[in-house]
Protein backbone atom coordinates (compact mmCIF):
# COMPACT_ATOMS: atom_id res chain seq x y z
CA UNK A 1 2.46 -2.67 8.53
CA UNK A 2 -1.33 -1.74 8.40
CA UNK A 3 -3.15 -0.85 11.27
CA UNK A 4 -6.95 -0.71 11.02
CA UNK A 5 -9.40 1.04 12.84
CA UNK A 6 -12.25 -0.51 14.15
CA UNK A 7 -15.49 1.27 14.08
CA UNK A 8 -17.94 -1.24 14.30
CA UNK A 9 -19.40 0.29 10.67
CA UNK A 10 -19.18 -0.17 7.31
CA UNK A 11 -16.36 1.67 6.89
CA UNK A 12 -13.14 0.77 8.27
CA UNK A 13 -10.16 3.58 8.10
CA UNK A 14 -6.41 2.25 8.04
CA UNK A 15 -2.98 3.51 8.17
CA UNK A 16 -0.06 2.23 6.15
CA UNK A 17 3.42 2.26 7.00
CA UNK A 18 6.40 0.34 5.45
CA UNK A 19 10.76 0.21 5.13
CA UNK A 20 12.26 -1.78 3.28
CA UNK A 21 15.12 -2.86 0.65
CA UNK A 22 15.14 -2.27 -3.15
CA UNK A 23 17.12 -4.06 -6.04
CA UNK A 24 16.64 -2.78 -9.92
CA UNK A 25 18.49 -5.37 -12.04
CA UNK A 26 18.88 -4.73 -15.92
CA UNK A 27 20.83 -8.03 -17.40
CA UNK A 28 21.54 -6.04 -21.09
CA UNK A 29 23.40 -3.37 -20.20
CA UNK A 30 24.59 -3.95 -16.19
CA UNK A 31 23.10 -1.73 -14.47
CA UNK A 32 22.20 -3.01 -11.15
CA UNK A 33 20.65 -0.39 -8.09
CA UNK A 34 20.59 -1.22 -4.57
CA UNK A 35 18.60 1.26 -2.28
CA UNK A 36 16.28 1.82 0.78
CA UNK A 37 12.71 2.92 0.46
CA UNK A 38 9.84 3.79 2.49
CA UNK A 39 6.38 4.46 2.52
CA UNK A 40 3.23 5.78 4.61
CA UNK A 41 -0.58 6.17 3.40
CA UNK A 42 -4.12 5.46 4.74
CA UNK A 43 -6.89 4.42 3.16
CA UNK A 44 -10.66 3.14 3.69
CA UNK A 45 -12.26 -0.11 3.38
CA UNK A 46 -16.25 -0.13 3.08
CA UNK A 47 -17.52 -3.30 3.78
CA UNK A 48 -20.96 -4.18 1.39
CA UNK A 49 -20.86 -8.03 2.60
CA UNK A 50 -19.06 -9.76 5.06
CA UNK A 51 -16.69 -11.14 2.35
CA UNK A 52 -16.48 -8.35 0.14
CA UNK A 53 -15.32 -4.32 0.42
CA UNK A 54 -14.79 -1.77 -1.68
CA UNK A 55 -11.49 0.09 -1.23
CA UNK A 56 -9.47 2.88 -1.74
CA UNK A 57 -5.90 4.16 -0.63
CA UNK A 58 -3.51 6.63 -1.34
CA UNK A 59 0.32 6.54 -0.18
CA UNK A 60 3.41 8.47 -0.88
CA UNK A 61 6.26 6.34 -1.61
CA UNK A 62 10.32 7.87 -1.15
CA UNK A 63 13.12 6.06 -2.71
CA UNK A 64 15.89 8.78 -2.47
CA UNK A 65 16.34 12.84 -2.54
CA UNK A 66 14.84 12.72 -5.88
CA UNK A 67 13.26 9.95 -6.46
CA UNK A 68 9.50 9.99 -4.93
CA UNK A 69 5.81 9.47 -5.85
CA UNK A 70 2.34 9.19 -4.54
CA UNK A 71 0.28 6.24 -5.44
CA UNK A 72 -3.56 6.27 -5.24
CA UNK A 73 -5.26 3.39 -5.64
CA UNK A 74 -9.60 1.98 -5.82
CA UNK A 75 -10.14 -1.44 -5.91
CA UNK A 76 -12.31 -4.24 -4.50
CA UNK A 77 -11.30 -7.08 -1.70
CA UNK A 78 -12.47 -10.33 -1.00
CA UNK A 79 -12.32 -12.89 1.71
CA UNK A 80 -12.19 -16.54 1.36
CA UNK A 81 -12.82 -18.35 4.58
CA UNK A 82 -13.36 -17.07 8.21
């Protein structure tokens, strides 16, 4: 789920939070994994256009008692249509 903020401004803060089912399948050998994970970040949108944003967002990701990570990420959207 995302839920943005609306500041009627370029910028446009949003938070990030997510559940959900995992499946690691490796045909060679037969190892197969079946977990849970779950997520939760924020990040900021600035709008230059109507149709066009720069972004960026970091997140922390947890898959198990040892198995976590943190994901940061810059990047650029754009919208097609209204």
């Amino acid at each position: 789920m995302i839920w943005s903020v609306d500041t009627m401004n370029t910028l446009t803060p949003y938070f990030l939070l997510g559940a959900g089912l995992s499946y690691l399948g490796t045909p060679p050998i037969g190892l197969n994994t079946i977990g849970l994970y779950s997520n939760i970040g924020g990040g900021v949108d600035f709008m230059v256009r109507d149709d066009f944003a720069l972004t960026s967002e970091a997140k922390y990701i947890y898959y198990g008692p040892d198995k976590s990570t943190t994901d940061i990420n810059v990047g650029v959207k754009f919208s097609f249509g209204n």
